[in-house]
N, C-alpha and C. Protein backbone atom coordinates (compact mmCIF):
# COMPACT_ATOMS: atom_id res chain seq x y z
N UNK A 1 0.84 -1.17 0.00
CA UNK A 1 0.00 0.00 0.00
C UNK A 1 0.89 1.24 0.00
N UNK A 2 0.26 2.26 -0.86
CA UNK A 2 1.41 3.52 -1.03
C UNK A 2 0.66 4.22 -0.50
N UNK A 3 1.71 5.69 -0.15
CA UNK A 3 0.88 7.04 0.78
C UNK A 3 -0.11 7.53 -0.22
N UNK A 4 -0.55 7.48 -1.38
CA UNK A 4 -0.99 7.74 -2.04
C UNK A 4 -2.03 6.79 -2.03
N UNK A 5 -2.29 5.94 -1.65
CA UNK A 5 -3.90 4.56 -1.45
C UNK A 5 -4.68 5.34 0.08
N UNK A 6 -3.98 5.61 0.86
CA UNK A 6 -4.41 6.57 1.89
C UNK A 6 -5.70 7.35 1.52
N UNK A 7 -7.02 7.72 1.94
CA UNK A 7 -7.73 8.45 1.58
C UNK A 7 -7.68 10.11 2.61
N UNK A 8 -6.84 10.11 3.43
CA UNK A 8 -6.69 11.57 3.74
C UNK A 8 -5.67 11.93 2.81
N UNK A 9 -4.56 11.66 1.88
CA UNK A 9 -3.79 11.90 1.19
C UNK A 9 -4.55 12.51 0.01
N UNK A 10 -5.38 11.60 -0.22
CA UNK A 10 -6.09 11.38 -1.77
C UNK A 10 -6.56 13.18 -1.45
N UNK A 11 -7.37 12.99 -0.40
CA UNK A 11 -8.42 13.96 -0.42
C UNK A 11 -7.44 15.50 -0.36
N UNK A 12 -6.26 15.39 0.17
CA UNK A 12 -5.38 16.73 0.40
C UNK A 12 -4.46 17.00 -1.30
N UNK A 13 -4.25 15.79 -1.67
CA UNK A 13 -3.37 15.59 -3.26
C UNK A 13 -4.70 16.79 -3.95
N UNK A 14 -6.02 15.95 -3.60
CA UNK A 14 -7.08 16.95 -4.98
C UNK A 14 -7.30 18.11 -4.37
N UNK A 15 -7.79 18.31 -3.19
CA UNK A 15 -7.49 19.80 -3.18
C UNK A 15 -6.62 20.71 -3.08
N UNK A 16 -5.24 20.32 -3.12
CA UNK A 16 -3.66 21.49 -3.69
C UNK A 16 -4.41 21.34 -5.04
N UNK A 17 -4.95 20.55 -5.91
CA UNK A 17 -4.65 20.53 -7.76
C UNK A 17 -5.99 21.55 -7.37
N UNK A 18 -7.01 21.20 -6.77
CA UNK A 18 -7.91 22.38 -7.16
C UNK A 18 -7.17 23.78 -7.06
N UNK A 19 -6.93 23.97 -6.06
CA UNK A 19 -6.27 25.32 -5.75
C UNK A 19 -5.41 25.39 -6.97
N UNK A 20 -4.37 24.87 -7.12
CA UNK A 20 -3.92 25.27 -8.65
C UNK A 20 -4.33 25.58 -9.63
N UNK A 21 -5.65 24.63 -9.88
CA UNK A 21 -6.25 25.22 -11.07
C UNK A 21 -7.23 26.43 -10.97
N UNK A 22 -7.72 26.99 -9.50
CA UNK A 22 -8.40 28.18 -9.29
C UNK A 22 -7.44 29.18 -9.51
N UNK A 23 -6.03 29.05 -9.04
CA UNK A 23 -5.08 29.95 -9.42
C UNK A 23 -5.09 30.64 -10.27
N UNK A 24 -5.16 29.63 -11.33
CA UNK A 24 -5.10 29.91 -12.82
C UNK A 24 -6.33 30.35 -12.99
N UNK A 25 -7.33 30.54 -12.42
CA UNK A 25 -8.71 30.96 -13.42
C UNK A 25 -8.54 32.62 -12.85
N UNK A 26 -8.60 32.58 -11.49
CA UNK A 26 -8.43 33.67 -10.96
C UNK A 26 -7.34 34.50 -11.23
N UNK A 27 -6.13 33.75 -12.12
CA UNK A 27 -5.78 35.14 -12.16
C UNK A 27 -5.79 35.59 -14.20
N UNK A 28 -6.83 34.77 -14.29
CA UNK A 28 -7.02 34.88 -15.79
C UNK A 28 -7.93 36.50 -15.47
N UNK A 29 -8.64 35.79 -14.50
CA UNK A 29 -10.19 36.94 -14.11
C UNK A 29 -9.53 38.29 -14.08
N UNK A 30 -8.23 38.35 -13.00
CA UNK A 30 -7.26 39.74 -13.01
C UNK A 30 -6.68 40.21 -14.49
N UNK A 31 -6.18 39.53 -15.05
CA UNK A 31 -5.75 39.89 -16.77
C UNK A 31 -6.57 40.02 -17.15
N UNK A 32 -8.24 40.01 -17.31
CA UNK A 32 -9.15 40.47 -18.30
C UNK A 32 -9.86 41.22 -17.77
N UNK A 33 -9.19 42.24 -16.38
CA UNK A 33 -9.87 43.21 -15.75
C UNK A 33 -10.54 44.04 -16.50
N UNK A 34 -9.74 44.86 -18.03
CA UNK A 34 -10.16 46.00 -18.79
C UNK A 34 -10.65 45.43 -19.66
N UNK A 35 -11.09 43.71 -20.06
CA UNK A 35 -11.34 43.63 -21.27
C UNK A 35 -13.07 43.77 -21.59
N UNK A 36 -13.27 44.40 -22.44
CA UNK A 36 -14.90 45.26 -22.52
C UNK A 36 -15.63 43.41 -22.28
N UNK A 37 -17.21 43.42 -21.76
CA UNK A 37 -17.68 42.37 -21.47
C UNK A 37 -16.91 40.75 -21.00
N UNK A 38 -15.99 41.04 -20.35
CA UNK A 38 -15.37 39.42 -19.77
C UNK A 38 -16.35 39.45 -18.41
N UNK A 39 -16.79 37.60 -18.43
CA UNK A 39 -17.38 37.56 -17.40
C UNK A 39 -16.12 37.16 -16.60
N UNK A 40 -16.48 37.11 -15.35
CA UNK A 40 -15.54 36.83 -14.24
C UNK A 40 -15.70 34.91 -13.96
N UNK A 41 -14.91 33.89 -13.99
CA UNK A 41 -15.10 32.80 -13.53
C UNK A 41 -14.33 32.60 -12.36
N UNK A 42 -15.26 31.48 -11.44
CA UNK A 42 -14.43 30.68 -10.82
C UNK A 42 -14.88 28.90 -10.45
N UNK A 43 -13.72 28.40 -9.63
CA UNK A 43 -14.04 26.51 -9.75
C UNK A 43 -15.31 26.26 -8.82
N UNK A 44 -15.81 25.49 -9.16
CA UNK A 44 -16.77 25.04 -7.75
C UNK A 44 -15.74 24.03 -7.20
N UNK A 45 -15.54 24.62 -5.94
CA UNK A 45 -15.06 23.58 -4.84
C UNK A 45 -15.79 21.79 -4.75
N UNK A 46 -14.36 21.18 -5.01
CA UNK A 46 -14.90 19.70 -4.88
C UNK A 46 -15.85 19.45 -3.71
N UNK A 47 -16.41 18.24 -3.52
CA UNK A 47 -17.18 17.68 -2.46
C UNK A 47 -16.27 16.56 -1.66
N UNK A 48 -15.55 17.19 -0.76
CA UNK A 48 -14.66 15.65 -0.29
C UNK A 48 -15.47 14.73 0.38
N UNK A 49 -16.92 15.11 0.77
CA UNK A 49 -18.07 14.62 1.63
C UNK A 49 -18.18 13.05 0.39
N UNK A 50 -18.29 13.04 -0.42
CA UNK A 50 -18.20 11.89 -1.85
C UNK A 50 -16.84 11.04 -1.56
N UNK A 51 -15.39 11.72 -1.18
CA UNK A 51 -14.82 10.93 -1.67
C UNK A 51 -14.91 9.89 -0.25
N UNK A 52 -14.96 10.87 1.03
CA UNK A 52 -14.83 10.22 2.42
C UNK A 52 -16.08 8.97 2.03
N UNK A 53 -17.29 9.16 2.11
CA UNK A 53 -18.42 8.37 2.11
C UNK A 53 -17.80 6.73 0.70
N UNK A 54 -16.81 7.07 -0.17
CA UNK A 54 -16.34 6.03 -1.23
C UNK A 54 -15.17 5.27 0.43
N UNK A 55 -14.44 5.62 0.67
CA UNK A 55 -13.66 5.43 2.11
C UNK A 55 -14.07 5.01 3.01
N UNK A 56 -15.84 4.90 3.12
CA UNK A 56 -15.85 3.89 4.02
C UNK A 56 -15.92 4.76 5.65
N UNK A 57 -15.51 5.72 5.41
CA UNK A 57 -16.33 6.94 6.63
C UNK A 57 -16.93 7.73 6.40
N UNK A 58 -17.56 7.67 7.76
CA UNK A 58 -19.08 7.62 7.86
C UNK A 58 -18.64 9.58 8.55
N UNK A 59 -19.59 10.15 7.86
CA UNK A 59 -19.69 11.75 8.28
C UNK A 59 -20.10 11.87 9.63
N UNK A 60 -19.54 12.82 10.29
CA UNK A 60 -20.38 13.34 11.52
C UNK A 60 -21.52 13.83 11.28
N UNK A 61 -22.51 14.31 11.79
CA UNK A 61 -23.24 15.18 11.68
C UNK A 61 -24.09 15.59 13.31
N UNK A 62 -24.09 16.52 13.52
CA UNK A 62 -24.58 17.42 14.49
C UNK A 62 -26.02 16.81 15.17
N UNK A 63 -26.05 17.05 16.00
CA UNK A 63 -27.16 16.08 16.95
C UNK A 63 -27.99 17.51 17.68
N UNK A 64 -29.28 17.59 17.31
CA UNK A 64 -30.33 18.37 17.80
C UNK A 64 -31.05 17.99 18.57
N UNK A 65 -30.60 18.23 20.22
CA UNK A 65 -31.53 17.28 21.26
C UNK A 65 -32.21 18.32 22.36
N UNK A 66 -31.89 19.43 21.67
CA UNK A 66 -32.85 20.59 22.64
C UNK A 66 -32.96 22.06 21.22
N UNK A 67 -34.39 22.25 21.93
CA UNK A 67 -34.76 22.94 20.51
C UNK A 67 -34.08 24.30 20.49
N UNK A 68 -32.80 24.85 21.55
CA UNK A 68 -32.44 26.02 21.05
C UNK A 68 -31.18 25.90 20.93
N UNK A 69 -30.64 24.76 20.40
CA UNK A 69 -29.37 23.87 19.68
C UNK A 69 -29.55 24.68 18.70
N UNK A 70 -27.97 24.87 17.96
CA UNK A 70 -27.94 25.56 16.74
C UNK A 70 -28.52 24.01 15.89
N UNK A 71 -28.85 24.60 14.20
CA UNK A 71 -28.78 23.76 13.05
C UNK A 71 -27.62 23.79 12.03
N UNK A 72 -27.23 22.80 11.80
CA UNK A 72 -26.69 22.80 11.18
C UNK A 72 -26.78 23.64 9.07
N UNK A 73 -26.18 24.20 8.60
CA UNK A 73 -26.40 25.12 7.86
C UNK A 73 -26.05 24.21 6.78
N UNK A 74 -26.28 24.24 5.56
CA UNK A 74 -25.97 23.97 4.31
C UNK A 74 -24.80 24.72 3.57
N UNK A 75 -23.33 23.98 3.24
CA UNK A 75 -22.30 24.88 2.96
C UNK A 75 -22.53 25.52 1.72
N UNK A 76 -22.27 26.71 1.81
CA UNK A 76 -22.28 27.78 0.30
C UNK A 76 -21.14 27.29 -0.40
N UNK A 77 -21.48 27.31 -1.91
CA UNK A 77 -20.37 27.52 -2.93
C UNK A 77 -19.68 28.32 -2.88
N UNK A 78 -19.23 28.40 -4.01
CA UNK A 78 -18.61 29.53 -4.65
C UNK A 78 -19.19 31.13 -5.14
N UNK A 79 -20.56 30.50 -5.69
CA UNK A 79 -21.46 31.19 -6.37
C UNK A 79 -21.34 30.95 -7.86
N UNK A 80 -22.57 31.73 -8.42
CA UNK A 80 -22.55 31.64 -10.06
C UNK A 80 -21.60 32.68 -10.25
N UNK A 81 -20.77 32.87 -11.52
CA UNK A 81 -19.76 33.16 -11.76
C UNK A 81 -20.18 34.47 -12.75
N UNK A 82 -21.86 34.57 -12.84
CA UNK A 82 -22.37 35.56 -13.64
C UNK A 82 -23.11 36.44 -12.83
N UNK A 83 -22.70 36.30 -11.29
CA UNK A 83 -23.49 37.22 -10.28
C UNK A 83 -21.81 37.94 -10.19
N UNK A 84 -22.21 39.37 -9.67
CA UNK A 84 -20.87 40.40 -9.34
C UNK A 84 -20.92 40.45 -7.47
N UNK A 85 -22.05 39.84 -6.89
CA UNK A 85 -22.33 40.00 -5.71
C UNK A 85 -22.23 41.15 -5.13
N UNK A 86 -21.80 41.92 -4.26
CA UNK A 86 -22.39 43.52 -4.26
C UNK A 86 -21.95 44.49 -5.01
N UNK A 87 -21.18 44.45 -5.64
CA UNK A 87 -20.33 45.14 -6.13
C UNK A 87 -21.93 45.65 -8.17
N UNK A 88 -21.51 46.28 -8.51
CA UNK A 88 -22.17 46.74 -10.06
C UNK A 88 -21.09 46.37 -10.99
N UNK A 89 -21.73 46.57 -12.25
CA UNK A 89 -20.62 45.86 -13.14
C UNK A 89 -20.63 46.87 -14.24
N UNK A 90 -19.28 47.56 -14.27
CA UNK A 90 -18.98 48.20 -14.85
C UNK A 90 -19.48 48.68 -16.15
N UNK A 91 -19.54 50.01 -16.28
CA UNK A 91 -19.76 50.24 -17.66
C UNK A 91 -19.54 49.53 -18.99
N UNK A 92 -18.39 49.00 -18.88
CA UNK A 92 -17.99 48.11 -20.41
C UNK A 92 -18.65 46.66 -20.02
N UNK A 93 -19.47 46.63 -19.40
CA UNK A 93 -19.96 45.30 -18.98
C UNK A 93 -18.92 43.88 -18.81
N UNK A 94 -17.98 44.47 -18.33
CA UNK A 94 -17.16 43.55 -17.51
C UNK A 94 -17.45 43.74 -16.14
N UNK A 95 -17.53 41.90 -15.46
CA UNK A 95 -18.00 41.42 -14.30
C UNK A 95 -16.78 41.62 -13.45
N UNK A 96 -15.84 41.97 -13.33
CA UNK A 96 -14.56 41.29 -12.92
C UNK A 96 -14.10 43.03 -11.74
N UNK A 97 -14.41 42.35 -10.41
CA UNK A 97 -13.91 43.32 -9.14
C UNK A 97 -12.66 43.43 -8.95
N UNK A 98 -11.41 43.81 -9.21
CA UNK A 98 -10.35 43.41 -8.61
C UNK A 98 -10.10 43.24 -7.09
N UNK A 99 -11.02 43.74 -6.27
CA UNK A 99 -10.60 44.27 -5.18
C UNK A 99 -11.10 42.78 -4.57
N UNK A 100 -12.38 42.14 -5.22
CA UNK A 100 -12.70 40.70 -5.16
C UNK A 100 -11.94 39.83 -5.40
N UNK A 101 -11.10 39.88 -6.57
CA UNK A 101 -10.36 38.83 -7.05
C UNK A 101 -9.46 38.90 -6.24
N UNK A 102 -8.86 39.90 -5.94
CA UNK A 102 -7.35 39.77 -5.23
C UNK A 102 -8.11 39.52 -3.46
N UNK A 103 -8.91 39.15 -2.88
CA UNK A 103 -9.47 38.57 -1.77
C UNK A 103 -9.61 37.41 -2.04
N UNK A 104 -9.95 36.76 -3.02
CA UNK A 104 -9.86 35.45 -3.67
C UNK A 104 -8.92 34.86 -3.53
N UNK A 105 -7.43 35.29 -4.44
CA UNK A 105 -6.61 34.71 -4.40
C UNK A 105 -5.47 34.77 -3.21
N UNK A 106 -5.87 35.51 -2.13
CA UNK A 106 -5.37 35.51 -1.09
C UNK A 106 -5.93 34.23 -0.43
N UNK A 107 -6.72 34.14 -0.03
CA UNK A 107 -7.58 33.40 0.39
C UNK A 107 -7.18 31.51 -0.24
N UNK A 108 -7.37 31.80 -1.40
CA UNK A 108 -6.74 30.67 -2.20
C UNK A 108 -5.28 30.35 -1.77
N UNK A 109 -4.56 30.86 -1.85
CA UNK A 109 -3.05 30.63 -1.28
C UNK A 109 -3.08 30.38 -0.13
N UNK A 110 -3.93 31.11 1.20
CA UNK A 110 -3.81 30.41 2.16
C UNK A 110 -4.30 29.11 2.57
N UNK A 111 -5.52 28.71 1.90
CA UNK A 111 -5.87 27.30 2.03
C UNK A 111 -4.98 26.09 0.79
N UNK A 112 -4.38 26.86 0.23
CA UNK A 112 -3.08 25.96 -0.45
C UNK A 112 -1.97 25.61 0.58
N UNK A 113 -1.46 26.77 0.93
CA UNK A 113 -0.86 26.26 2.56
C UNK A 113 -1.06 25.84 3.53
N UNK A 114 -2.02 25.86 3.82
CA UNK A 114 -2.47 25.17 4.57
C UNK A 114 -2.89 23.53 4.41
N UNK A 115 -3.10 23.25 3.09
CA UNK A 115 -3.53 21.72 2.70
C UNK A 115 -1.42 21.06 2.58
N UNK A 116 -0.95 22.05 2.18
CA UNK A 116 0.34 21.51 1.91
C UNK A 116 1.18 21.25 3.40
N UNK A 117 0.71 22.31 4.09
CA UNK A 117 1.52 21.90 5.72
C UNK A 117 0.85 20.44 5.88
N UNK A 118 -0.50 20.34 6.32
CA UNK A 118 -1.36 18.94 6.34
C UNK A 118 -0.27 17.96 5.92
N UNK A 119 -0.17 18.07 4.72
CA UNK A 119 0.32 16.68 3.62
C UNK A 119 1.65 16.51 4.40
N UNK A 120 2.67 17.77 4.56
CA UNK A 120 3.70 17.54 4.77
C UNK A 120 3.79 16.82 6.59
N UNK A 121 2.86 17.50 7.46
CA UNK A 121 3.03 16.80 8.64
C UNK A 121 2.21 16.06 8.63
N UNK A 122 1.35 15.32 7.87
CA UNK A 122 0.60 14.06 7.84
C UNK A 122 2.19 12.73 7.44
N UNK A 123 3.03 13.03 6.31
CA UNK A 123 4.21 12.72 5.76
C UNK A 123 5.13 12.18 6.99
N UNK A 124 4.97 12.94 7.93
CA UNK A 124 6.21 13.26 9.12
C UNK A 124 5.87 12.05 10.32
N UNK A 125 4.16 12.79 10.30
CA UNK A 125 4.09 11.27 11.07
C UNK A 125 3.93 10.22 10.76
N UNK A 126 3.55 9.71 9.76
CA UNK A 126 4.11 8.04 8.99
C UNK A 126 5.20 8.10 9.15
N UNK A 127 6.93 9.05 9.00
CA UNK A 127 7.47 8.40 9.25
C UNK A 127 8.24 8.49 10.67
N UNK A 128 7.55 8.85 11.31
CA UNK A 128 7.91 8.84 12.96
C UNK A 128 7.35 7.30 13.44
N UNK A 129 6.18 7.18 12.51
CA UNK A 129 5.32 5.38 12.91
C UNK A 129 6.45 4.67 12.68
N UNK A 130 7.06 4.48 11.39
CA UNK A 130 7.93 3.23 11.11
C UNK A 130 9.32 3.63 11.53
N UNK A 131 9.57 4.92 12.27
CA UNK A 131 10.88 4.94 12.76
C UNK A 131 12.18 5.34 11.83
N UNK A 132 11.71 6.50 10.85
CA UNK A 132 12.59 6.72 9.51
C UNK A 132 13.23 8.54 10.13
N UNK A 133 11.99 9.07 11.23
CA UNK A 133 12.42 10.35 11.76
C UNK A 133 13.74 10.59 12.53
């Protein structure tokens, strides 16, 4: 069995590639700031809730045993990629906020680092298990 048959691996391997490839959309979105009508895109975030449930674990989910228990909420996307969300959309009918995008890709980089520390001290302790540290 390789670190790679692992399903917390699996699930941290696809979301760095997502983040990479949002990289790239987002900063397509920044280069076509001035271009007259560009809509703005971005990825819909995978569902790791699919890959865990293929793995054989079983989700938590939140237990409502007194009625002024919070509920549990339904996670938001991304959004449609043809909404500007508060922001208006410019005269040349380009969708594209910079002040959005570059919150984006901040944001994006930090949950890239953050999945990559994971991998790397998930890495550290396998080999502290077999005694390679």
């Amino acid at each position: 069995m390789g670190i790679s048959d692992l399903s917390v691996f699996k699930a941290l391997k696809t979301k760095m590639q997502w983040h990479q490839e949002r990289q790239q959309v987002l900063s397509e979105n920044v280069a076509n700031a001035d271009t007259p009508g560009y809509i703005g895109r971005d990825l819909k975030a995978p569902k790791f809730s699919d890959s865990l449930n293929r793995s054989g674990v079983r989700p938590v989910t939140m237990a409502v045993t007194e009625p002024g228990h919070m509920h549990a909420s339904s996670s938001r996307g991304l959004g449609d990629p043809r909404k500007v969300g508060s922001f208006e959309v410019t005269p040349d009918d380009n969708s594209v906020v910079l002040e959005e995008q570059m919150m984006k890709v901040t944001a994006n980089q930090m949950d890239y680092q953050a999945a990559t520390t994971l991998y790397s001290r998930g890495l550290g302790m396998l080999k502290t298990a077999i005694g390679k540290a």
